[in-house]
C-alpha atoms as a PDB file:
ATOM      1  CA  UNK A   1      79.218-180.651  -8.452  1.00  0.00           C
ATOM      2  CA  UNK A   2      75.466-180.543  -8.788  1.00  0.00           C
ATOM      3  CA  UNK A   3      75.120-183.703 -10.965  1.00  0.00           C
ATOM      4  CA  UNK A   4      73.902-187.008  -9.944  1.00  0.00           C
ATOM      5  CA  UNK A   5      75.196-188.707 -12.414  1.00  0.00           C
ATOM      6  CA  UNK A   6      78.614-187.310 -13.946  1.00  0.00           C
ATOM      7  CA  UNK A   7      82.071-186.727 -12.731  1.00  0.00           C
ATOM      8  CA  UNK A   8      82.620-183.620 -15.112  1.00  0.00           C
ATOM      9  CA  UNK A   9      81.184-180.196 -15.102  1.00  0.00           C
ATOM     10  CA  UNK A  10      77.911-179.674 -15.288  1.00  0.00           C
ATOM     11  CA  UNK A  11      74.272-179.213 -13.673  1.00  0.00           C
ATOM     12  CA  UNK A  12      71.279-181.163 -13.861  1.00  0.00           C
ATOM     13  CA  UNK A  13      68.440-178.931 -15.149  1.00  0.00           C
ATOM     14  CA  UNK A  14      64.804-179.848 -15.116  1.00  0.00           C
ATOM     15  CA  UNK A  15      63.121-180.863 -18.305  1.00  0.00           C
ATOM     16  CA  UNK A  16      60.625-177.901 -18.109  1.00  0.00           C
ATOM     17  CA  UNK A  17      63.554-175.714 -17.983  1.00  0.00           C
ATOM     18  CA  UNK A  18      64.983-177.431 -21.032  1.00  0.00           C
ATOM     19  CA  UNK A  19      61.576-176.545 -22.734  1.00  0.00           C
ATOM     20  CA  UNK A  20      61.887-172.759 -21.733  1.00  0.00           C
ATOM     21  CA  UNK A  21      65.183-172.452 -22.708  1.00  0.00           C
ATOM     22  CA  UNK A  22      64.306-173.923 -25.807  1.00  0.00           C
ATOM     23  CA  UNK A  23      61.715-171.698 -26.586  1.00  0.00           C
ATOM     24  CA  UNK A  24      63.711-168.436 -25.592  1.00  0.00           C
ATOM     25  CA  UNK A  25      66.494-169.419 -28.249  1.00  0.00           C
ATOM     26  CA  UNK A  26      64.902-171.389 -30.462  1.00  0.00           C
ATOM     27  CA  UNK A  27      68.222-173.545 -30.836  1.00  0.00           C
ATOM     28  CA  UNK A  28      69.408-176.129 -33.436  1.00  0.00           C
ATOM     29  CA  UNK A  29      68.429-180.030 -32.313  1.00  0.00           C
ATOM     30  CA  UNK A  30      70.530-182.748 -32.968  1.00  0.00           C
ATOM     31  CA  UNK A  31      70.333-186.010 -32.209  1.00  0.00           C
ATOM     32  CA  UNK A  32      73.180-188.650 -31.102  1.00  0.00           C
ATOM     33  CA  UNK A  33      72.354-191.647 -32.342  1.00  0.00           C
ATOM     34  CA  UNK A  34      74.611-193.592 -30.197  1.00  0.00           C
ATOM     35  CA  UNK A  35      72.897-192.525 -26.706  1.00  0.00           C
ATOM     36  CA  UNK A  36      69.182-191.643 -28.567  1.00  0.00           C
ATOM     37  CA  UNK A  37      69.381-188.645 -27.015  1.00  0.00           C
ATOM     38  CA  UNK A  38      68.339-184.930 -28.216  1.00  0.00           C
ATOM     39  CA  UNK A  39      70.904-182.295 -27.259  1.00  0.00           C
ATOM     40  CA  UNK A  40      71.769-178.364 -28.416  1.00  0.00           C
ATOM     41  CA  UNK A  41      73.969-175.486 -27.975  1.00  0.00           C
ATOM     42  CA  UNK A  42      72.836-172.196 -26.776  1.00  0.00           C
ATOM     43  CA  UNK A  43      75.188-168.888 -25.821  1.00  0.00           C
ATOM     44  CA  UNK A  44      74.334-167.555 -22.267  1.00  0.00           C
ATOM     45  CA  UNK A  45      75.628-164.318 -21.143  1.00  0.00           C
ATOM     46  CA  UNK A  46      75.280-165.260 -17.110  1.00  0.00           C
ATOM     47  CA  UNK A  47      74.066-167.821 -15.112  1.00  0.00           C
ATOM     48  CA  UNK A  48      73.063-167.083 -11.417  1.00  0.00           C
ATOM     49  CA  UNK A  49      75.242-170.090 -10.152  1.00  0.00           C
ATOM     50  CA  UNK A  50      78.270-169.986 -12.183  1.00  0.00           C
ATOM     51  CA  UNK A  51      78.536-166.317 -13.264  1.00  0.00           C
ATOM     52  CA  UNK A  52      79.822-165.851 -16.734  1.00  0.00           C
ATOM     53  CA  UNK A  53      78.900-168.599 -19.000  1.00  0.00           C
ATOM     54  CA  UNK A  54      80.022-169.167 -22.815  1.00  0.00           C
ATOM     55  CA  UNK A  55      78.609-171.749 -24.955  1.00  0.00           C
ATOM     56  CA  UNK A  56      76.311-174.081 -22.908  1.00  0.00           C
ATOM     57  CA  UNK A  57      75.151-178.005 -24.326  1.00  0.00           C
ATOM     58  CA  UNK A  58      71.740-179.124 -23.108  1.00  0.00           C
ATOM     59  CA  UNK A  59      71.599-182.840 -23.276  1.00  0.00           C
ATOM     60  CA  UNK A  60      68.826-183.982 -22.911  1.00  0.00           C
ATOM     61  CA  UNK A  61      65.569-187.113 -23.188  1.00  0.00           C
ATOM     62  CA  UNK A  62      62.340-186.416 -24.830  1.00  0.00           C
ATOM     63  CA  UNK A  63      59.189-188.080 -25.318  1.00  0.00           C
ATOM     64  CA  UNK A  64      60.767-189.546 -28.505  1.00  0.00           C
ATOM     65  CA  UNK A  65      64.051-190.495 -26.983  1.00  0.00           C
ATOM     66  CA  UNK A  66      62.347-192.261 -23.760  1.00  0.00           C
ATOM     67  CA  UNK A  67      59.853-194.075 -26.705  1.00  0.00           C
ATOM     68  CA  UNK A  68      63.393-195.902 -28.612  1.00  0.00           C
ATOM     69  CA  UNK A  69      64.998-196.461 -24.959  1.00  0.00           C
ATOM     70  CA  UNK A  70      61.397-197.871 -23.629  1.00  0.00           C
ATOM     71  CA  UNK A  71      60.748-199.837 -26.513  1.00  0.00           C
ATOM     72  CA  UNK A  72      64.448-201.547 -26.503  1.00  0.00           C
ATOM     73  CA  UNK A  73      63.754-202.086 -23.024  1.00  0.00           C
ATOM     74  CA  UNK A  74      60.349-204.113 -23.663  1.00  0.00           C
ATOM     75  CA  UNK A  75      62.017-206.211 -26.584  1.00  0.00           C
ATOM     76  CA  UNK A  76      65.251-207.215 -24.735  1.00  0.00           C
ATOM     77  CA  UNK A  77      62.661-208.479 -22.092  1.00  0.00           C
ATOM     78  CA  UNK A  78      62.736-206.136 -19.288  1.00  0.00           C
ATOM     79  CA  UNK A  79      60.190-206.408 -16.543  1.00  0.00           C
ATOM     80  CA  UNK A  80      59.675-202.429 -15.829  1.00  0.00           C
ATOM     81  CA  UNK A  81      61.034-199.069 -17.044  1.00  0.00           C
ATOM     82  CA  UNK A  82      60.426-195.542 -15.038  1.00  0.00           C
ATOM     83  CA  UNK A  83      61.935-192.280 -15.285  1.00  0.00           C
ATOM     84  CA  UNK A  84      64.654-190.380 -13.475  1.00  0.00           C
ATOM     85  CA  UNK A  85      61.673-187.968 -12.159  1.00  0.00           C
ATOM     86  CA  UNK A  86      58.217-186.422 -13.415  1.00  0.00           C
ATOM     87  CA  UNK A  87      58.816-183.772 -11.206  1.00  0.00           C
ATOM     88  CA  UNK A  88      60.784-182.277 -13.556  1.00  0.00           C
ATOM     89  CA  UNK A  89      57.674-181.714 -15.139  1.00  0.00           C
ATOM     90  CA  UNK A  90      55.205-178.333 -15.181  1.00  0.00           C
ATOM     91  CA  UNK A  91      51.491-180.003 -16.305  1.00  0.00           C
ATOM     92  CA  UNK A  92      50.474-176.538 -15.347  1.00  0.00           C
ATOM     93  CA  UNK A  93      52.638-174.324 -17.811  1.00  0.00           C
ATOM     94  CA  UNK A  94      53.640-177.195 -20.509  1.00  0.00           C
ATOM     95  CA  UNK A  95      50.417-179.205 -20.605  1.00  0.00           C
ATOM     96  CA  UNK A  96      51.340-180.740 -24.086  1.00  0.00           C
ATOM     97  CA  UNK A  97      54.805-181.726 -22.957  1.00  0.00           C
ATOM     98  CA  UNK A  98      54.262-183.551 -19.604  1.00  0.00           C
ATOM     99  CA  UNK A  99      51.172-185.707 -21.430  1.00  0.00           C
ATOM    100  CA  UNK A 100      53.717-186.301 -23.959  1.00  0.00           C
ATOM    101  CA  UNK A 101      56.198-187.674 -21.956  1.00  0.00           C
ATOM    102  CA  UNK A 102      53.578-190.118 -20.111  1.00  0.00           C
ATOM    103  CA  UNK A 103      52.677-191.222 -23.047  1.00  0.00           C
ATOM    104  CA  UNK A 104      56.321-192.622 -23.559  1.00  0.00           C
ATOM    105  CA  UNK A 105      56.281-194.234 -20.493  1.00  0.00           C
ATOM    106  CA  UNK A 106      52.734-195.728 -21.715  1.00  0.00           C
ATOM    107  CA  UNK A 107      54.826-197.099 -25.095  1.00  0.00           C
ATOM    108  CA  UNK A 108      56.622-199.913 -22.797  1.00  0.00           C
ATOM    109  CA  UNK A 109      53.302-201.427 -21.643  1.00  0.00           C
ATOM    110  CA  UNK A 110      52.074-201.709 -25.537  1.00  0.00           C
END
């Protein structure tokens, strides 16, 4: 279905898409506290690969998100962390972002 890592419905969609999307809509961010993980709602008219869309939820990790789930790693004694992918990343177009979310990955190793 176009998801590594889910048996429902859905798509994966690169963090610097997340970031665009989020700066065409402007949308309200919440938080789960249970998975640390940013997520928000947005209402898209059409989507190239499914056609007519409704409401859409963008779940998501962040810089701050990656920095809890990082940090529990280091104190339950874990030997190494890494992302999913930086390629989802645009250092080009989102310059802030992508040092951002090294810098999480720096937050284990201190």
């Amino acid at each position: 279905r176009g998801v590594n890592c889910s048996d429902g419905i859905g798509r994966e969609v690169a963090y610097k898409n997340i970031i665009d999307i989020m700066r065409q809509n402007r949308p309200h961010l919440q938080f789960d506290e249970y998975m640390k993980a940013p997520f928000f709602s947005v209402k898209e008219q059409h989507d190239a690969d499914r056609g007519k869309v409704g409401v859409v939820q963008y779940w998501f990790d962040n810089p701050q998100s990656l920095s809890i789930k990082y940090r529990f790693a280091r104190e339950a004694g874990l030997l190494g962390v890494g992302p999913f992918t930086f390629g989802h990343l645009d250092p080009i177009k989102q310059p802030a972002e992508s040092r951002a979310m090294w810098a999480a990955l720096d937050s284990f190793f201190q």
